[in-house]
Protein backbone atom coordinates (compact mmCIF):
# COMPACT_ATOMS: atom_id res chain seq x y z
CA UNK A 1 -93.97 -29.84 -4.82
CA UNK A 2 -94.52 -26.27 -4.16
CA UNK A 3 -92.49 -26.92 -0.93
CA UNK A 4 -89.24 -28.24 -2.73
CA UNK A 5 -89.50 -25.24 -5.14
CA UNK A 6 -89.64 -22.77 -2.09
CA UNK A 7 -86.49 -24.59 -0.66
CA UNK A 8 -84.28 -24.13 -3.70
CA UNK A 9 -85.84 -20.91 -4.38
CA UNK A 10 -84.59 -20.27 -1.17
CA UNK A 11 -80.88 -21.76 -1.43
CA UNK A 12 -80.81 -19.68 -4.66
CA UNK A 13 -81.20 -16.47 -3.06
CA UNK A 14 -78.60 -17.81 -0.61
CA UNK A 15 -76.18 -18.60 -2.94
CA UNK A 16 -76.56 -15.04 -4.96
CA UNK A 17 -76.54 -13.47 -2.01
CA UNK A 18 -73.09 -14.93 -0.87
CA UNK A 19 -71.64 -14.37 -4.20
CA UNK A 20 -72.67 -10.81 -3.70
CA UNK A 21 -71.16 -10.55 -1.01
CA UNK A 22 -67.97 -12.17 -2.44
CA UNK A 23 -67.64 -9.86 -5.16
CA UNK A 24 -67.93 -6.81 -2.87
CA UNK A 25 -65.24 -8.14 -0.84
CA UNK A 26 -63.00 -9.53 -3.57
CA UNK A 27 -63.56 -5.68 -5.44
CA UNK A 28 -62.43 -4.04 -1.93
CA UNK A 29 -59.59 -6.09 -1.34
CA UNK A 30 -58.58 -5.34 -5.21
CA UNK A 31 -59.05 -1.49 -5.12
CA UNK A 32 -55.57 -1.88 -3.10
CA UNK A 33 -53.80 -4.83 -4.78
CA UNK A 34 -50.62 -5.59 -5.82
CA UNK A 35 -48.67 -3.92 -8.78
CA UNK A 36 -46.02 -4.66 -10.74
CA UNK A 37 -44.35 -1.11 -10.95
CA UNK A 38 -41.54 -1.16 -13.71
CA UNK A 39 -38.81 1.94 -13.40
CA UNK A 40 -37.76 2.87 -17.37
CA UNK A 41 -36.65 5.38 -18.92
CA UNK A 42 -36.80 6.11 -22.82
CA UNK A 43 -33.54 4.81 -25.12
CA UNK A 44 -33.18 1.69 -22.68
CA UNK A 45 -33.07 -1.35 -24.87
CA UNK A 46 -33.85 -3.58 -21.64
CA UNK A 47 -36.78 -1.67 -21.43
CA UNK A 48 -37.67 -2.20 -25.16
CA UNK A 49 -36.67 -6.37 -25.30
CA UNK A 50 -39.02 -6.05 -22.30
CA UNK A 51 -41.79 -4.34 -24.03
CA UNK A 52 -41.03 -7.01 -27.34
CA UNK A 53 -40.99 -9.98 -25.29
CA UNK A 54 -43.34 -9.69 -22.11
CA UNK A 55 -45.22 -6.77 -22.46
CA UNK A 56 -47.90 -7.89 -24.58
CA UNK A 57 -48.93 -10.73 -22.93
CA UNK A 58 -48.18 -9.90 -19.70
CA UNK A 59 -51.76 -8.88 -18.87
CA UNK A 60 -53.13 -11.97 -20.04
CA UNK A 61 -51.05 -13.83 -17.28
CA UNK A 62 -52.42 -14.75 -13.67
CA UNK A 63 -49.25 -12.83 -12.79
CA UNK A 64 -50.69 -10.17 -14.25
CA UNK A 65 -54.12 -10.61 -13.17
CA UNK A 66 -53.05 -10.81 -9.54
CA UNK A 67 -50.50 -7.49 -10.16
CA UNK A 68 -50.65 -5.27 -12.97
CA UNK A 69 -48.00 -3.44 -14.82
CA UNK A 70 -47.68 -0.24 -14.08
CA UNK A 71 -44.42 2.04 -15.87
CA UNK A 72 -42.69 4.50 -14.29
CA UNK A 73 -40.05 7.05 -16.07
CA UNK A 74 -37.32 7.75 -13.44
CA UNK A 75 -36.64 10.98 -15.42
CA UNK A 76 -40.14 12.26 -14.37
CA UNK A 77 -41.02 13.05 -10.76
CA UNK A 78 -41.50 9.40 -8.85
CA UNK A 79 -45.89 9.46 -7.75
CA UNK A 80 -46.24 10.17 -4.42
CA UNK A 81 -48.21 7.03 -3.45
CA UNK A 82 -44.12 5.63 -4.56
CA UNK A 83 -42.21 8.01 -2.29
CA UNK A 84 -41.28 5.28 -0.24
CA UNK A 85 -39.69 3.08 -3.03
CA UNK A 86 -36.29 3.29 -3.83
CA UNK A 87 -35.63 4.08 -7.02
CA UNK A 88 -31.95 3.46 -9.00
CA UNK A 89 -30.43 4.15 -12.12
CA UNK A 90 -30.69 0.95 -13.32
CA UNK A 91 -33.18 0.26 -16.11
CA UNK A 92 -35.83 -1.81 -15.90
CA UNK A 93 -36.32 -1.85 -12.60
CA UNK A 94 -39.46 -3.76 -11.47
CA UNK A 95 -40.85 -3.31 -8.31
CA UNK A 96 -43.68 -5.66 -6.64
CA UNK A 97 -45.82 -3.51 -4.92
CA UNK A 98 -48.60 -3.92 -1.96
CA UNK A 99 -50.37 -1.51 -0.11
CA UNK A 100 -47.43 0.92 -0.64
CA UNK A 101 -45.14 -1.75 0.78
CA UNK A 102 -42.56 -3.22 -1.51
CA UNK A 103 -42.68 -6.74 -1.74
CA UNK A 104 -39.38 -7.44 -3.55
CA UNK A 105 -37.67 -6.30 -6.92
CA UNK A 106 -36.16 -7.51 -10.20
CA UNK A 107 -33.05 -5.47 -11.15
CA UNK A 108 -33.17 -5.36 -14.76
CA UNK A 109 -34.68 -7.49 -17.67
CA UNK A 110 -32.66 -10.85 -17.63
CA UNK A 111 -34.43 -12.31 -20.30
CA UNK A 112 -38.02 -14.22 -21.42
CA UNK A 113 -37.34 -17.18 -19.18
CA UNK A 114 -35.40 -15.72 -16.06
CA UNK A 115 -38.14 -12.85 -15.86
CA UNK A 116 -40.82 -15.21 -15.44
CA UNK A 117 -38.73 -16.95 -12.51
CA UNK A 118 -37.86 -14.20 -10.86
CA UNK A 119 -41.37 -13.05 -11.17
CA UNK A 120 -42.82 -16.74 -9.89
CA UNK A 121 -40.75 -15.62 -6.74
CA UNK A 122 -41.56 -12.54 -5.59
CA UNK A 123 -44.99 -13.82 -6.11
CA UNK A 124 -44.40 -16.35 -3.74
CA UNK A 125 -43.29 -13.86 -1.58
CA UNK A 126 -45.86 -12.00 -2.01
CA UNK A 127 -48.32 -14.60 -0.99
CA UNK A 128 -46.73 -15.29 2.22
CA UNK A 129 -46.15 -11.36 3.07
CA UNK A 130 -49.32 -11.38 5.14
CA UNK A 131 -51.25 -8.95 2.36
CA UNK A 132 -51.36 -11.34 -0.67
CA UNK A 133 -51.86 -14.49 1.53
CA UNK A 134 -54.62 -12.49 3.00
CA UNK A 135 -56.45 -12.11 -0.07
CA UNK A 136 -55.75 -15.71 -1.24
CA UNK A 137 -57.44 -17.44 2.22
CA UNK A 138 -60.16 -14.90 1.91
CA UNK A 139 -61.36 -15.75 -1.70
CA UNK A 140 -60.81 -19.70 -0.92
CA UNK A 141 -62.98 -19.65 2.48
CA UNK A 142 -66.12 -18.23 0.04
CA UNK A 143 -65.45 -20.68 -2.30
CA UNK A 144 -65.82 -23.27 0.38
CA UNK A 145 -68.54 -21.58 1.86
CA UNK A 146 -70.29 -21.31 -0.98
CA UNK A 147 -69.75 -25.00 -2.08
């Protein structure tokens, strides 16, 4: 008896310490993730059907898990970690972000359902870049590792 209970004592220890070490790799790899970086400016009603419609859930989303929303006003000087985005006139402008690389972009808000579409793709995208995909096969090899 006191041999099983070392055993599993044993595989428990295992098992924390793997999901330890998933969590410190999963938080690294998310210090740098993806972002959803959405160009407004104020009096845009795009912006503001935007902000009715998608904003508020937005966060709840595994799209917005996996890339948060983060607004921009073009009439304010453009962060410096963006400097290499092009910005446009053109309000919203949503820009998918990685690692300071842009992923792809949705000019304007084309409504509830398109947004989400558009959004599904540059996802996608984004999983295939190299940087999301990454992530993705990392997280699923602990998993299986840890199963």
């Amino acid at each position: 008896m006191k041999l099983a209970s070392k055993r599993y004592i044993s595989e428990f220890f295992s098992h924390v310490g793997l999901f330890g070490a998933m969590f410190v790799a999963l938080s690294f790899s998310s210090a740098r993730a993806a972002e959803l970086v959405m160009f407004e400016q104020a009096g845009c009603a795009w912006c503001e059907a935007f902000d009715r419609e998608i904003a508020p859930i937005y966060g709840k989303t595994e799209e917005g898990q996996r890339a948060p929303l983060r607004r921009v006003d073009i009439d304010r000087q453009v962060p410096p970690d963006l400097d290499s985005i092009e910005v446009e006139r053109l309000t919203p402008l949503f820009v998918l972000v990685d690692q300071g690389r842009e992923i792809g972009r949705i000019r304007g808000y084309p409504g509830e359902d398109h947004f989400w579409g558009l959004l599904g793709v540059l996802m996608k995208k984004f999983d295939t870049s190299g940087t999301g995909g990454d992530r993705t096969q990392l997280f699923e090899k602990m998993v299986r590792a840890a199963g």
